[in-house]
N, C-alpha and C. Protein backbone atom coordinates (compact mmCIF):
# COMPACT_ATOMS: atom_id res chain seq x y z
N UNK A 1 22.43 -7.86 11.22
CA UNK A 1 21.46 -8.90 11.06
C UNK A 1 21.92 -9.82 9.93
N UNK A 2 22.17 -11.17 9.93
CA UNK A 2 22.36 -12.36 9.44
C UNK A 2 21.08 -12.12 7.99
N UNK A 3 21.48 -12.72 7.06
CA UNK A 3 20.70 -13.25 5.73
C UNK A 3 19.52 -14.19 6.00
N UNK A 4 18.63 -14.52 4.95
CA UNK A 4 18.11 -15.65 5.45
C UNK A 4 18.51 -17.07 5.43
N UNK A 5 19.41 -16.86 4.84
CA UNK A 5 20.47 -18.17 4.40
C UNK A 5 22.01 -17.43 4.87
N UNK A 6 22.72 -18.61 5.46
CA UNK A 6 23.80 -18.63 6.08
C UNK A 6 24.75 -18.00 4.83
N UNK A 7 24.63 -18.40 3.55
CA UNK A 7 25.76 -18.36 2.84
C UNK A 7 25.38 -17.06 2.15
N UNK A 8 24.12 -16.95 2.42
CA UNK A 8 24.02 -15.08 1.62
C UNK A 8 24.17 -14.38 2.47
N UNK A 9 25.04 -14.50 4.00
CA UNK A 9 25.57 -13.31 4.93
C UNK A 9 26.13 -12.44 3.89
N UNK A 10 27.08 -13.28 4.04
CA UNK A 10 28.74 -12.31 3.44
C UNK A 10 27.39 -11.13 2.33
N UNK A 11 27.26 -11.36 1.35
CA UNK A 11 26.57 -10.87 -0.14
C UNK A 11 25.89 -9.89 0.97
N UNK A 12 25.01 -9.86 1.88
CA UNK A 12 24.29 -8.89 2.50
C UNK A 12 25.24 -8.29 3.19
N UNK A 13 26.31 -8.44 3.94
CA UNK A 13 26.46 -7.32 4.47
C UNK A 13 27.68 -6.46 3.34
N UNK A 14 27.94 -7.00 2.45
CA UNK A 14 28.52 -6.16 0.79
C UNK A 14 27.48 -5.62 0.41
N UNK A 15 26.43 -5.55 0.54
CA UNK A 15 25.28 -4.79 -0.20
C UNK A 15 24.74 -3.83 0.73
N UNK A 16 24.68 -4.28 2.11
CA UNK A 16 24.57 -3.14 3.40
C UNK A 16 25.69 -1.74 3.45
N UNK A 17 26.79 -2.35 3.26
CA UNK A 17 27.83 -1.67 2.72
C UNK A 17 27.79 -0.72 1.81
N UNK A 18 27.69 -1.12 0.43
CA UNK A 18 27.49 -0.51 -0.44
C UNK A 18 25.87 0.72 -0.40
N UNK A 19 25.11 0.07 0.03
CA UNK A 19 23.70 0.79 -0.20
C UNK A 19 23.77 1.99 1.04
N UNK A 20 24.27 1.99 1.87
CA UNK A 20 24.52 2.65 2.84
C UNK A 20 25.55 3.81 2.43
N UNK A 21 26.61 3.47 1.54
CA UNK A 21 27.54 4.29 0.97
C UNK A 21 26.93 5.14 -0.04
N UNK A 22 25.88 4.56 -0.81
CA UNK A 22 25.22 5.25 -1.97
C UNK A 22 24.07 6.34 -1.11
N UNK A 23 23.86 6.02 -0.39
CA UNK A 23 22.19 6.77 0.19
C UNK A 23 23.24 7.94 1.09
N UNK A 24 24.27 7.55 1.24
CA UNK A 24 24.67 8.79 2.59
C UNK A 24 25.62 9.81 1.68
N UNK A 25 26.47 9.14 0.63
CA UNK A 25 27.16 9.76 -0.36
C UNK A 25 26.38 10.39 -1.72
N UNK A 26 25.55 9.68 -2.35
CA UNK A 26 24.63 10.42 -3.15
C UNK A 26 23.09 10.64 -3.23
N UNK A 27 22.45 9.31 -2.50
CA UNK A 27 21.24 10.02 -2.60
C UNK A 27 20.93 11.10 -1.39
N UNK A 28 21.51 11.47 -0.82
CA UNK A 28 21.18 13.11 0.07
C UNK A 28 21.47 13.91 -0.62
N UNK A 29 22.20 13.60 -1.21
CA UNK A 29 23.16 14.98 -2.26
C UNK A 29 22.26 15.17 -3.21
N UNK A 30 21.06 13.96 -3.58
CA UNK A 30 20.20 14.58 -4.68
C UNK A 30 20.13 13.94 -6.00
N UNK A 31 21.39 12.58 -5.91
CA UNK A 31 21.42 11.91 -7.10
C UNK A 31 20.69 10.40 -6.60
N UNK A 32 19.70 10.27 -7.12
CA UNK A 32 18.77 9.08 -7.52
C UNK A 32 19.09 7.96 -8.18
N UNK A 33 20.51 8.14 -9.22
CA UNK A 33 20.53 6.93 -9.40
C UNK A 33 21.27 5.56 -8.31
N UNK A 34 20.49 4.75 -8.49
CA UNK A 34 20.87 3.89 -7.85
C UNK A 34 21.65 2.58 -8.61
N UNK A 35 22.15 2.60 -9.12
CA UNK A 35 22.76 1.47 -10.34
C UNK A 35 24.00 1.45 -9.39
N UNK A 36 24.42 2.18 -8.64
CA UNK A 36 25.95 1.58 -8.01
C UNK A 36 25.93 0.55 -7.17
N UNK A 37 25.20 -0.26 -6.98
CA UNK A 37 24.57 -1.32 -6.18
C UNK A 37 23.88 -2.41 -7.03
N UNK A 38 23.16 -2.15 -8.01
CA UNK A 38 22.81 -3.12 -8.76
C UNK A 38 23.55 -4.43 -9.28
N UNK A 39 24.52 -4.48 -9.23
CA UNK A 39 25.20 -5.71 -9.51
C UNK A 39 25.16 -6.52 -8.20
N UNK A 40 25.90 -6.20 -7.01
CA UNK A 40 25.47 -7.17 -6.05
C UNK A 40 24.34 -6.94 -5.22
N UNK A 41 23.34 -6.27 -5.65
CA UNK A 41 22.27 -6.79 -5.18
C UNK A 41 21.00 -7.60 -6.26
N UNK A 42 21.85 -7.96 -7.21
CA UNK A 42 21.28 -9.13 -8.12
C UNK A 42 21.74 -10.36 -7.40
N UNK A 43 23.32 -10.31 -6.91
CA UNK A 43 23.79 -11.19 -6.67
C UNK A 43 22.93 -12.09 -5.54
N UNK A 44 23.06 -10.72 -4.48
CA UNK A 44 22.25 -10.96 -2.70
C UNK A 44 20.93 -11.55 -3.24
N UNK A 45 20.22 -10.94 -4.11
CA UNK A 45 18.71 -11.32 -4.41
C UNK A 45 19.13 -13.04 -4.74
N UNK A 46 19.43 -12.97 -5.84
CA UNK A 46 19.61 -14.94 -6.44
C UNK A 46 19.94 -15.60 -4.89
N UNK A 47 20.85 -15.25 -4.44
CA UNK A 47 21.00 -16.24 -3.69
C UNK A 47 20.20 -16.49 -2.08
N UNK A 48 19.16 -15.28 -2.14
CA UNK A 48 18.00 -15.04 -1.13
C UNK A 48 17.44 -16.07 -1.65
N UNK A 49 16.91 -15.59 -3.23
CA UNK A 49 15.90 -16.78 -3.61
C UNK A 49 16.27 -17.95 -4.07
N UNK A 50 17.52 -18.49 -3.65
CA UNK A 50 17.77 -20.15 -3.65
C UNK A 50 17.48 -20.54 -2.14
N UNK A 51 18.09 -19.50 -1.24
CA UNK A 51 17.94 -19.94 0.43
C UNK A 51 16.28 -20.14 0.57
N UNK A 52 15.36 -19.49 -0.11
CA UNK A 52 14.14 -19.39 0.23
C UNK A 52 13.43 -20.41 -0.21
N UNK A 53 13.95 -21.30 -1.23
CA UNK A 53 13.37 -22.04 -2.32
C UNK A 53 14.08 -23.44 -1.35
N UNK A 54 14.83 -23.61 -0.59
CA UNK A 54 15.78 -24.56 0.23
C UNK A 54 15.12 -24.86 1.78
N UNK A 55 13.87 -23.69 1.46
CA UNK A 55 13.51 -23.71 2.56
C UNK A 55 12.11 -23.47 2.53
N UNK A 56 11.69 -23.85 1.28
CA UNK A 56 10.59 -23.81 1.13
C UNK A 56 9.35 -23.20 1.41
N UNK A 57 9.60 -21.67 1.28
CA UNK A 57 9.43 -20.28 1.33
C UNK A 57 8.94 -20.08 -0.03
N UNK A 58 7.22 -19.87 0.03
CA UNK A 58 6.68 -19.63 -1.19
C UNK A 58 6.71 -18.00 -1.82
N UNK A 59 6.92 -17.91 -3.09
CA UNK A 59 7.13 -16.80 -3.35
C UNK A 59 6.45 -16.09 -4.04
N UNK A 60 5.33 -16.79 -4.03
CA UNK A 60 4.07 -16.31 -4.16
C UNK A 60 3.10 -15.07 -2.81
N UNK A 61 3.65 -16.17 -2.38
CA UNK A 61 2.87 -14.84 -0.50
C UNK A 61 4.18 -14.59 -0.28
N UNK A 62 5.37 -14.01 -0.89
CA UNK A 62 5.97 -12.73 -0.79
C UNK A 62 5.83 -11.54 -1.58
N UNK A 63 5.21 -12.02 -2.79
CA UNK A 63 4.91 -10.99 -3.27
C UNK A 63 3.76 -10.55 -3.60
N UNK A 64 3.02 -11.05 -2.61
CA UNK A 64 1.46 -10.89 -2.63
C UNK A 64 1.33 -9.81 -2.19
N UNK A 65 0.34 -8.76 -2.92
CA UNK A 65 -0.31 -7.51 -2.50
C UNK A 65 -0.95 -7.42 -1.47
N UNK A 66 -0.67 -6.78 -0.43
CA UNK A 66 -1.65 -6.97 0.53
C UNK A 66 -2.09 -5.39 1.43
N UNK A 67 -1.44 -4.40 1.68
CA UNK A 67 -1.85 -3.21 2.13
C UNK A 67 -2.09 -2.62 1.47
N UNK A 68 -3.38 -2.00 1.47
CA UNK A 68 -4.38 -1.39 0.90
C UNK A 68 -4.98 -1.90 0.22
N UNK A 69 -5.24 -3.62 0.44
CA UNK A 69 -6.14 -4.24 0.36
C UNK A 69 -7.27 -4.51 1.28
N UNK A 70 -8.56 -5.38 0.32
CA UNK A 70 -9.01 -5.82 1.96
C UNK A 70 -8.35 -7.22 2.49
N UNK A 71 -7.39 -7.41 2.19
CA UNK A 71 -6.20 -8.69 2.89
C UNK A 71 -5.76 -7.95 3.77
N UNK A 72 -5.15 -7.06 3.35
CA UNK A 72 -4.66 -6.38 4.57
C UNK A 72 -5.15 -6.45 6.05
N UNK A 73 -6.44 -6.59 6.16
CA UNK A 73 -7.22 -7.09 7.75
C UNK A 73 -7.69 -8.32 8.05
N UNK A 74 -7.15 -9.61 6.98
CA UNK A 74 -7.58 -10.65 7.14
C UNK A 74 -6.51 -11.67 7.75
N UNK A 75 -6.94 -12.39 8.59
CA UNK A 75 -5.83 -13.24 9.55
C UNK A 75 -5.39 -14.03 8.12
N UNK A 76 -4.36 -14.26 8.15
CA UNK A 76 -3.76 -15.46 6.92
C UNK A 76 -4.45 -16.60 7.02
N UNK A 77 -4.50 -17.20 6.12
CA UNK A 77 -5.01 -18.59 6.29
C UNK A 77 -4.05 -20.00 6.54
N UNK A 78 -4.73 -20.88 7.20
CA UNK A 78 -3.59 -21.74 7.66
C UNK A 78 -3.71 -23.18 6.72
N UNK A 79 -4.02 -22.67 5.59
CA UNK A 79 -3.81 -23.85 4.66
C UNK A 79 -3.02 -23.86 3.07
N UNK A 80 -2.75 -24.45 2.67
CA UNK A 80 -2.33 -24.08 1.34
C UNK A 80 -3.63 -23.75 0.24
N UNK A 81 -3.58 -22.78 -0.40
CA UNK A 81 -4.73 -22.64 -1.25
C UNK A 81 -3.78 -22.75 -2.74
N UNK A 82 -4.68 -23.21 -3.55
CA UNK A 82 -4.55 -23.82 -4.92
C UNK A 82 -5.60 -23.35 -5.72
């Protein structure tokens, strides 16, 4: 699966790579840390959130709480709220 931005492919599938290598090589084995990935997935992240910001993708209702709320059962609204 493609990025949401064309130019953060490549960065995602180096981080698919990598995170896939860490979860099958150490976290089964029992080691939790996850820092062997942290560098390019700072990278993948920044450049998610320039593609998102290019595309005018608020990032506010991405990181809005919503399950196990009562949002959680409410149709979205189709306006901008302020």
């Amino acid at each position: 699966m493609n990025s949401i931005g064309e130019e953060c492919t490549e960065l995602k599938k180096k981080y698919d790579d990598c995170f896939n290598s860490w979860f099958s090589e150490r976290f089964l084995k029992g080691d939790n840390d996850d820092s062997m990935c942290a560098g390019i997935f700072k990278v993948y992240q920044d450049c998610v959130k320039n593609a998102m910001k290019q595309q005018n993708i608020d990032f506010k209702e991405i990181d809005k709480e919503v399950l196990g709320t009562d949002s959680e059962f409410k149709a979205p609204s189709s306006g901008s709220s302020s």
